[in-house]
PDB file of N, CA and C in Angstrom:
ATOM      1  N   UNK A   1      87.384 -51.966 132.881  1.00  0.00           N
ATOM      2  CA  UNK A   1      87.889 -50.786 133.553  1.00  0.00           C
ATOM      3  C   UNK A   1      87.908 -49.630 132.557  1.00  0.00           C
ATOM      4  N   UNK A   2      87.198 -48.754 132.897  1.00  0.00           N
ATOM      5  CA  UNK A   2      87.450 -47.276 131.996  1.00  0.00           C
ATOM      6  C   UNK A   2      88.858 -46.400 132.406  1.00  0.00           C
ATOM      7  N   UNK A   3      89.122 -45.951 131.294  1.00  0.00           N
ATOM      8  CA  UNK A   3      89.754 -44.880 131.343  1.00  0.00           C
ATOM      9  C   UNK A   3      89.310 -43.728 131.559  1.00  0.00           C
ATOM     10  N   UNK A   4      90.298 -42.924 132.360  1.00  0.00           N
ATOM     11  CA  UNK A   4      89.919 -41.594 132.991  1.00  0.00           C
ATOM     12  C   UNK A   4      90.990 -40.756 132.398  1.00  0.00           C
ATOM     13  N   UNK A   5      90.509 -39.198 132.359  1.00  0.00           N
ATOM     14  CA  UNK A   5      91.144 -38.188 131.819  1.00  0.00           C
ATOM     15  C   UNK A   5      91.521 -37.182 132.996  1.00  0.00           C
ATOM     16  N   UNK A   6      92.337 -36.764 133.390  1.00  0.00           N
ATOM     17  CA  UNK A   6      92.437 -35.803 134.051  1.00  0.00           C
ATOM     18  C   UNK A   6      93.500 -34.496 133.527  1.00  0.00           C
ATOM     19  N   UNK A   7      93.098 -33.063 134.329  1.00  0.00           N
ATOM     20  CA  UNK A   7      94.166 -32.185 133.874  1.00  0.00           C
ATOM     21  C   UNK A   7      95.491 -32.070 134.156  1.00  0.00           C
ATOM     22  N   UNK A   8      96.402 -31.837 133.742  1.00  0.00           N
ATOM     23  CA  UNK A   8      97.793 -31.611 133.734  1.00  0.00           C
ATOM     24  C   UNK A   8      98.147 -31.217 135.275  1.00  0.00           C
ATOM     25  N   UNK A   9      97.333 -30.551 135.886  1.00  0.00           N
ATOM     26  CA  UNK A   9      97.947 -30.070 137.078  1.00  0.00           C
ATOM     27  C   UNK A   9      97.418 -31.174 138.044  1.00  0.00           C
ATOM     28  N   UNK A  10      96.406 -31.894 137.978  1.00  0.00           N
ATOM     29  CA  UNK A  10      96.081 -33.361 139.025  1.00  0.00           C
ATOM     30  C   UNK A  10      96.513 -34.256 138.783  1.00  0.00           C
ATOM     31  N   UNK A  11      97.434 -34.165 137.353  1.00  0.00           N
ATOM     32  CA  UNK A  11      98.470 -35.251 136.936  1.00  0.00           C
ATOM     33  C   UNK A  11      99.865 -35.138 137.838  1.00  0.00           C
ATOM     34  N   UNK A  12     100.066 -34.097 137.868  1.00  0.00           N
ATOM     35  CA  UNK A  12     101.422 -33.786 138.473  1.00  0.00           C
ATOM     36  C   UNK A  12     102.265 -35.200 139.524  1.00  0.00           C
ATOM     37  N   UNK A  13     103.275 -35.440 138.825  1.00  0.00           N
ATOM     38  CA  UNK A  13     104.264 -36.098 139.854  1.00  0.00           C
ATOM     39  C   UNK A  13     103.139 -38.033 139.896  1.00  0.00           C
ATOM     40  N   UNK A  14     102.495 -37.753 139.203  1.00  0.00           N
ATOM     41  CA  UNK A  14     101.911 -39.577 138.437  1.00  0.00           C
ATOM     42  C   UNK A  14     101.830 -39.941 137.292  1.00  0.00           C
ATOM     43  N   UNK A  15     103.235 -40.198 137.024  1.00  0.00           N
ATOM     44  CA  UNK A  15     103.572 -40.897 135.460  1.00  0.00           C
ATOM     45  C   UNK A  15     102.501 -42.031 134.689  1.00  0.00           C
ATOM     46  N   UNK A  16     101.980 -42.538 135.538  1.00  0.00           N
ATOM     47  CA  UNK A  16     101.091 -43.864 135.113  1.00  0.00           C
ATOM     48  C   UNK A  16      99.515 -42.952 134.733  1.00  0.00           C
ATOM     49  N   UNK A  17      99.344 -41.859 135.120  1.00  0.00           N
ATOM     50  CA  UNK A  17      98.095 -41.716 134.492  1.00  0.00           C
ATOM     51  C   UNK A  17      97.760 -41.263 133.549  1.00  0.00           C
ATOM     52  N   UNK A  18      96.878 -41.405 132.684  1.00  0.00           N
ATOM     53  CA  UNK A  18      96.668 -41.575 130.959  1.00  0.00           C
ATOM     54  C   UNK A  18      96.241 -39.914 130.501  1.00  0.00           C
ATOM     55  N   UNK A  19      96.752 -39.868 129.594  1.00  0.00           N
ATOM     56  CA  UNK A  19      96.750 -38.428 129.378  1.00  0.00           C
ATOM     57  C   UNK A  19      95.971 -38.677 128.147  1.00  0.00           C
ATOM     58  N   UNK A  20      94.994 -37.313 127.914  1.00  0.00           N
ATOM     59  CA  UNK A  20      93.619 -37.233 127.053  1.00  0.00           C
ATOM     60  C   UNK A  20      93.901 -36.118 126.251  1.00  0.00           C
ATOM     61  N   UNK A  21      92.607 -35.821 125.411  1.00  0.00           N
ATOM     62  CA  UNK A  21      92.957 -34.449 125.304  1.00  0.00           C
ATOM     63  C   UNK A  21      91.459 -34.065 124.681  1.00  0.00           C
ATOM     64  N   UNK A  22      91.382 -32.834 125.065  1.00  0.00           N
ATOM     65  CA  UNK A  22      89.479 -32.465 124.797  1.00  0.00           C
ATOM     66  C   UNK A  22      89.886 -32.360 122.696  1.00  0.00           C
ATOM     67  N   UNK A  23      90.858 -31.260 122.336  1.00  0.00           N
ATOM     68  CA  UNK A  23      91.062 -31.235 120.941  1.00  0.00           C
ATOM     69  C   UNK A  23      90.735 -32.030 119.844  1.00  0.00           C
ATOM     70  N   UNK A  24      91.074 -33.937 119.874  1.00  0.00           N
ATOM     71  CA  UNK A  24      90.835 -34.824 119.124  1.00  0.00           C
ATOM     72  C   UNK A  24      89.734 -34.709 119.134  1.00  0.00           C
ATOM     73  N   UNK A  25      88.694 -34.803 120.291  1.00  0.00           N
ATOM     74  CA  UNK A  25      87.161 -34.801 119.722  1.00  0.00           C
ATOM     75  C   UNK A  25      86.169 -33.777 119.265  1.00  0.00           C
ATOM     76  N   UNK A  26      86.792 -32.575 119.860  1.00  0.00           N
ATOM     77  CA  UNK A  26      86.494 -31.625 119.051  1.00  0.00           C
ATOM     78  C   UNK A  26      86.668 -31.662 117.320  1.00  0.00           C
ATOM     79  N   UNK A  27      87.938 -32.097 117.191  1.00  0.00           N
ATOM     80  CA  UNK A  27      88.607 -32.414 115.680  1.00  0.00           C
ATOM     81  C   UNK A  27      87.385 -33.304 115.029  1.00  0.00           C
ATOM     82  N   UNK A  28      87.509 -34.293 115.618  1.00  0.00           N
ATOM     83  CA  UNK A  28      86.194 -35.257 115.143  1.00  0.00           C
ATOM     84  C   UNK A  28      84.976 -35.073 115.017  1.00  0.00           C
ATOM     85  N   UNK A  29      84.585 -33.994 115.723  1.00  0.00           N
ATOM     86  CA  UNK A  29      83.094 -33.643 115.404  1.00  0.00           C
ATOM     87  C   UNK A  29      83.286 -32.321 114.683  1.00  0.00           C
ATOM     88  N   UNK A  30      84.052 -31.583 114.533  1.00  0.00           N
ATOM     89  CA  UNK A  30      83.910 -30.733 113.114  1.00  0.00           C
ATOM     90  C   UNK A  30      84.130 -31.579 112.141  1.00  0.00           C
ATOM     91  N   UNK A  31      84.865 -32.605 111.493  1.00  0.00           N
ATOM     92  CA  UNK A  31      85.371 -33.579 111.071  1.00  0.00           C
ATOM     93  C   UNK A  31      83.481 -33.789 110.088  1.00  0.00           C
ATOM     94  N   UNK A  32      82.904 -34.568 111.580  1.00  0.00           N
ATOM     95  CA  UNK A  32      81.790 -34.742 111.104  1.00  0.00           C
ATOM     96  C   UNK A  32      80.570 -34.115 110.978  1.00  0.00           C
ATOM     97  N   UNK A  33      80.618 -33.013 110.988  1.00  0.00           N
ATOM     98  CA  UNK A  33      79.750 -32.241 111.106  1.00  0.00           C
ATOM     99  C   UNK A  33      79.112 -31.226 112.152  1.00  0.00           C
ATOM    100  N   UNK A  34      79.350 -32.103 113.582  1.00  0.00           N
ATOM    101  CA  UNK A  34      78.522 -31.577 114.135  1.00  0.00           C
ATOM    102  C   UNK A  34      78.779 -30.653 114.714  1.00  0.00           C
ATOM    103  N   UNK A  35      77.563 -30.091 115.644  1.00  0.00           N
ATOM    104  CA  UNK A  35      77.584 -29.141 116.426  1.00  0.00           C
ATOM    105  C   UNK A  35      78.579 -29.356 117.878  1.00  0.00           C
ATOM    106  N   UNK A  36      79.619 -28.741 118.183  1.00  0.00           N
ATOM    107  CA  UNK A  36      79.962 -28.767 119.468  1.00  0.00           C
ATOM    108  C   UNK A  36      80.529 -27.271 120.022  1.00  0.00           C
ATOM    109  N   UNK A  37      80.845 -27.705 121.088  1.00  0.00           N
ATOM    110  CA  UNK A  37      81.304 -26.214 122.133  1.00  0.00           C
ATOM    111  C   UNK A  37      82.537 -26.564 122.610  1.00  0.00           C
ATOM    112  N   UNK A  38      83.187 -25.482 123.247  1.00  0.00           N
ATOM    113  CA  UNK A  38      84.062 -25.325 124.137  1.00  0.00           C
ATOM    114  C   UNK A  38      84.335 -24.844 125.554  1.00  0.00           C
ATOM    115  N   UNK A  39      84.946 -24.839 126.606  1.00  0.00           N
ATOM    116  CA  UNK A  39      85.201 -24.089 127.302  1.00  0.00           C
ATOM    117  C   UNK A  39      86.082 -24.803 128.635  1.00  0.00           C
ATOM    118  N   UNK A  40      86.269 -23.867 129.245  1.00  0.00           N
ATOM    119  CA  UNK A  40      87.140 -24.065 130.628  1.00  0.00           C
ATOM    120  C   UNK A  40      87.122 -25.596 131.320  1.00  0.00           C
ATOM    121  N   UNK A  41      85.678 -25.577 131.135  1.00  0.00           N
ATOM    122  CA  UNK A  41      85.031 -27.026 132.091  1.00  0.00           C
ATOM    123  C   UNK A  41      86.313 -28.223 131.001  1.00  0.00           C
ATOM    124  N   UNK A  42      86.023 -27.852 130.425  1.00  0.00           N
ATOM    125  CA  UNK A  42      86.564 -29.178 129.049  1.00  0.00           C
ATOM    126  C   UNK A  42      88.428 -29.105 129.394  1.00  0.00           C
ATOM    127  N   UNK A  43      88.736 -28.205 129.136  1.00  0.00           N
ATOM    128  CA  UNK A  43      90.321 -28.016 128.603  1.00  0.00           C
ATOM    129  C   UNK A  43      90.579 -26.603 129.339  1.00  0.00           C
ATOM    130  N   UNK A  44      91.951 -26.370 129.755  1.00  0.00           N
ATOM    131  CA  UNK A  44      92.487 -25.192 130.608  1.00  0.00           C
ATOM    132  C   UNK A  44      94.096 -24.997 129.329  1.00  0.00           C
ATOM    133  N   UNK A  45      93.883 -26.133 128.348  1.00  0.00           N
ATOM    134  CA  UNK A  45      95.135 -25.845 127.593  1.00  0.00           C
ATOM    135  C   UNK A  45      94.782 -25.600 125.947  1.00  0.00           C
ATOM    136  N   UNK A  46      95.857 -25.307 125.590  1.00  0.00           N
ATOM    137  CA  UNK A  46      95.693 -24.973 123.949  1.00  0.00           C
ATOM    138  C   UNK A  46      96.279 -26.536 123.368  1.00  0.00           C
ATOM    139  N   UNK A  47      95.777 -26.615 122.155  1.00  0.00           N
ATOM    140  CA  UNK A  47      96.392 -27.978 121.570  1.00  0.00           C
ATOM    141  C   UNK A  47      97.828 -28.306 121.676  1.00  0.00           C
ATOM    142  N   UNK A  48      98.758 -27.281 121.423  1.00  0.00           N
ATOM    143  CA  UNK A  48      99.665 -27.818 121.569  1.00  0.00           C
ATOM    144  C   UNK A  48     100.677 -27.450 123.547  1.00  0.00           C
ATOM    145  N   UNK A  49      99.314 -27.220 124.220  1.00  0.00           N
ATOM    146  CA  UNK A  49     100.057 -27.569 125.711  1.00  0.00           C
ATOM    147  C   UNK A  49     100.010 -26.182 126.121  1.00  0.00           C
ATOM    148  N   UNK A  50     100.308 -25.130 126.071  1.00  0.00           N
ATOM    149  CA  UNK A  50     100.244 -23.868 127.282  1.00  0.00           C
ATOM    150  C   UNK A  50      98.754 -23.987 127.509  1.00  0.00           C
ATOM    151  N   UNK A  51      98.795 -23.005 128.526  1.00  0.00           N
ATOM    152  CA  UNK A  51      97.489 -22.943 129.615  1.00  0.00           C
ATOM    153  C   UNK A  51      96.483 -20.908 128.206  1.00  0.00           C
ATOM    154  N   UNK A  52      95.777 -21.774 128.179  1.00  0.00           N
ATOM    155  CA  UNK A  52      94.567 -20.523 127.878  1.00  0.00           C
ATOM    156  C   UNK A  52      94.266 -19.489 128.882  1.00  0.00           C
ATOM    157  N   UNK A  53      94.132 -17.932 128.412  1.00  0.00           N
ATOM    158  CA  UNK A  53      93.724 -16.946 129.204  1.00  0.00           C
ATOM    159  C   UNK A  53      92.431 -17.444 129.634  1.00  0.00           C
ATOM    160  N   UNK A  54      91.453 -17.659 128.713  1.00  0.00           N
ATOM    161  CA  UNK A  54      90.154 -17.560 128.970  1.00  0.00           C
ATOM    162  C   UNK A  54      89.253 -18.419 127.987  1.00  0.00           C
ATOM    163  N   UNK A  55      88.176 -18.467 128.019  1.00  0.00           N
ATOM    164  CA  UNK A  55      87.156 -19.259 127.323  1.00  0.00           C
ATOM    165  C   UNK A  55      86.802 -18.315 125.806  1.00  0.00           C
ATOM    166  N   UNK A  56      87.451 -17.093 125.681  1.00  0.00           N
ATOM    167  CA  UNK A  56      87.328 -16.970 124.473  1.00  0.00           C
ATOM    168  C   UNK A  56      88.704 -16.914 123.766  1.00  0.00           C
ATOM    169  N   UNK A  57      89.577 -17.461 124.435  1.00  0.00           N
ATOM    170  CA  UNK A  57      90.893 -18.242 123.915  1.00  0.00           C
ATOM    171  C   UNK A  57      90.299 -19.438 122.975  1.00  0.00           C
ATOM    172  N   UNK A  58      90.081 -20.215 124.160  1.00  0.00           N
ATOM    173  CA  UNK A  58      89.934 -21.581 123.231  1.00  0.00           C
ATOM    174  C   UNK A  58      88.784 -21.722 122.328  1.00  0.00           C
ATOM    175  N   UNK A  59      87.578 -20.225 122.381  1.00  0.00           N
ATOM    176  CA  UNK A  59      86.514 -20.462 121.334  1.00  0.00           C
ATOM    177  C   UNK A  59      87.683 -20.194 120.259  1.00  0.00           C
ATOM    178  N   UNK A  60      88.349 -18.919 120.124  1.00  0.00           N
ATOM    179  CA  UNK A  60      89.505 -18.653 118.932  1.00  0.00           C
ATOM    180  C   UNK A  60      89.837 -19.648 118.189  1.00  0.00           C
ATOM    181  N   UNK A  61      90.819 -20.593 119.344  1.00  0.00           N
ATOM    182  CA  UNK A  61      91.291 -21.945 118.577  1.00  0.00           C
ATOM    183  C   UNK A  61      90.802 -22.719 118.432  1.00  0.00           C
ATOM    184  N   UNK A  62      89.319 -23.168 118.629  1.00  0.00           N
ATOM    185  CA  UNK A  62      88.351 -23.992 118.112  1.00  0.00           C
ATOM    186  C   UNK A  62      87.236 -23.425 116.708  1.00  0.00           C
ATOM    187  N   UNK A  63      87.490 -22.152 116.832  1.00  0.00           N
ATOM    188  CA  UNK A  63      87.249 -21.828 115.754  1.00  0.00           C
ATOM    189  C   UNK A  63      87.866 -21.421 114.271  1.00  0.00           C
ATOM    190  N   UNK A  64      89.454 -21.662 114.865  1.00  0.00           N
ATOM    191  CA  UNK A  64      90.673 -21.558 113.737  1.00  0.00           C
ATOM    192  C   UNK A  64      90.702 -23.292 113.032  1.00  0.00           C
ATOM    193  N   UNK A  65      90.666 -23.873 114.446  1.00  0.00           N
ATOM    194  CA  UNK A  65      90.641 -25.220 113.623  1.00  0.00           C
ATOM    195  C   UNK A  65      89.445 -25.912 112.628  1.00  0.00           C
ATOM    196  N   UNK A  66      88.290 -25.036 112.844  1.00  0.00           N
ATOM    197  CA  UNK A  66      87.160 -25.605 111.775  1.00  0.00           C
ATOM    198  C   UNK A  66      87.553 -24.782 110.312  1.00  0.00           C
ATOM    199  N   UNK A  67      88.250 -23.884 110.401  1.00  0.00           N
ATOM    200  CA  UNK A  67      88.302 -23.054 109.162  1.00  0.00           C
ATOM    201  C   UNK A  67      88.891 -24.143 108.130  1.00  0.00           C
TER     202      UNK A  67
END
């Protein structure tokens, strides 16, 4: 059985479902080198939980965290 990720707001009011987070693998592939992206499709939150204006929010904080 796989695990599934869903967002905070299709979580709502179901304690049992597994909470993810796009950040760690982002972390991990600057980590290792590689090339990755960001945006809306992926994550609607900032690492530590409020909701992002926009997709050049989270380029910001994906690009604060490679520094």
């Amino acid at each position: 059985m796989s695990t599934r990720c869903w967002s905070r707001s299709a979580t709502a009011g179901t304690e049992n479902a597994p909470k993810c987070s796009t950040w760690p693998v982002l972390d991990l592939a600057l980590a290792r080198g590689l090339e990755t992206r960001i945006g809306l499709e992926d994550t609607l939150t900032a690492p530590d939980g409020p909701p992002v204006a926009d997709n050049g929010a989270l380029v910001r904080l994906a690009l604060s965290r490679a520094a």
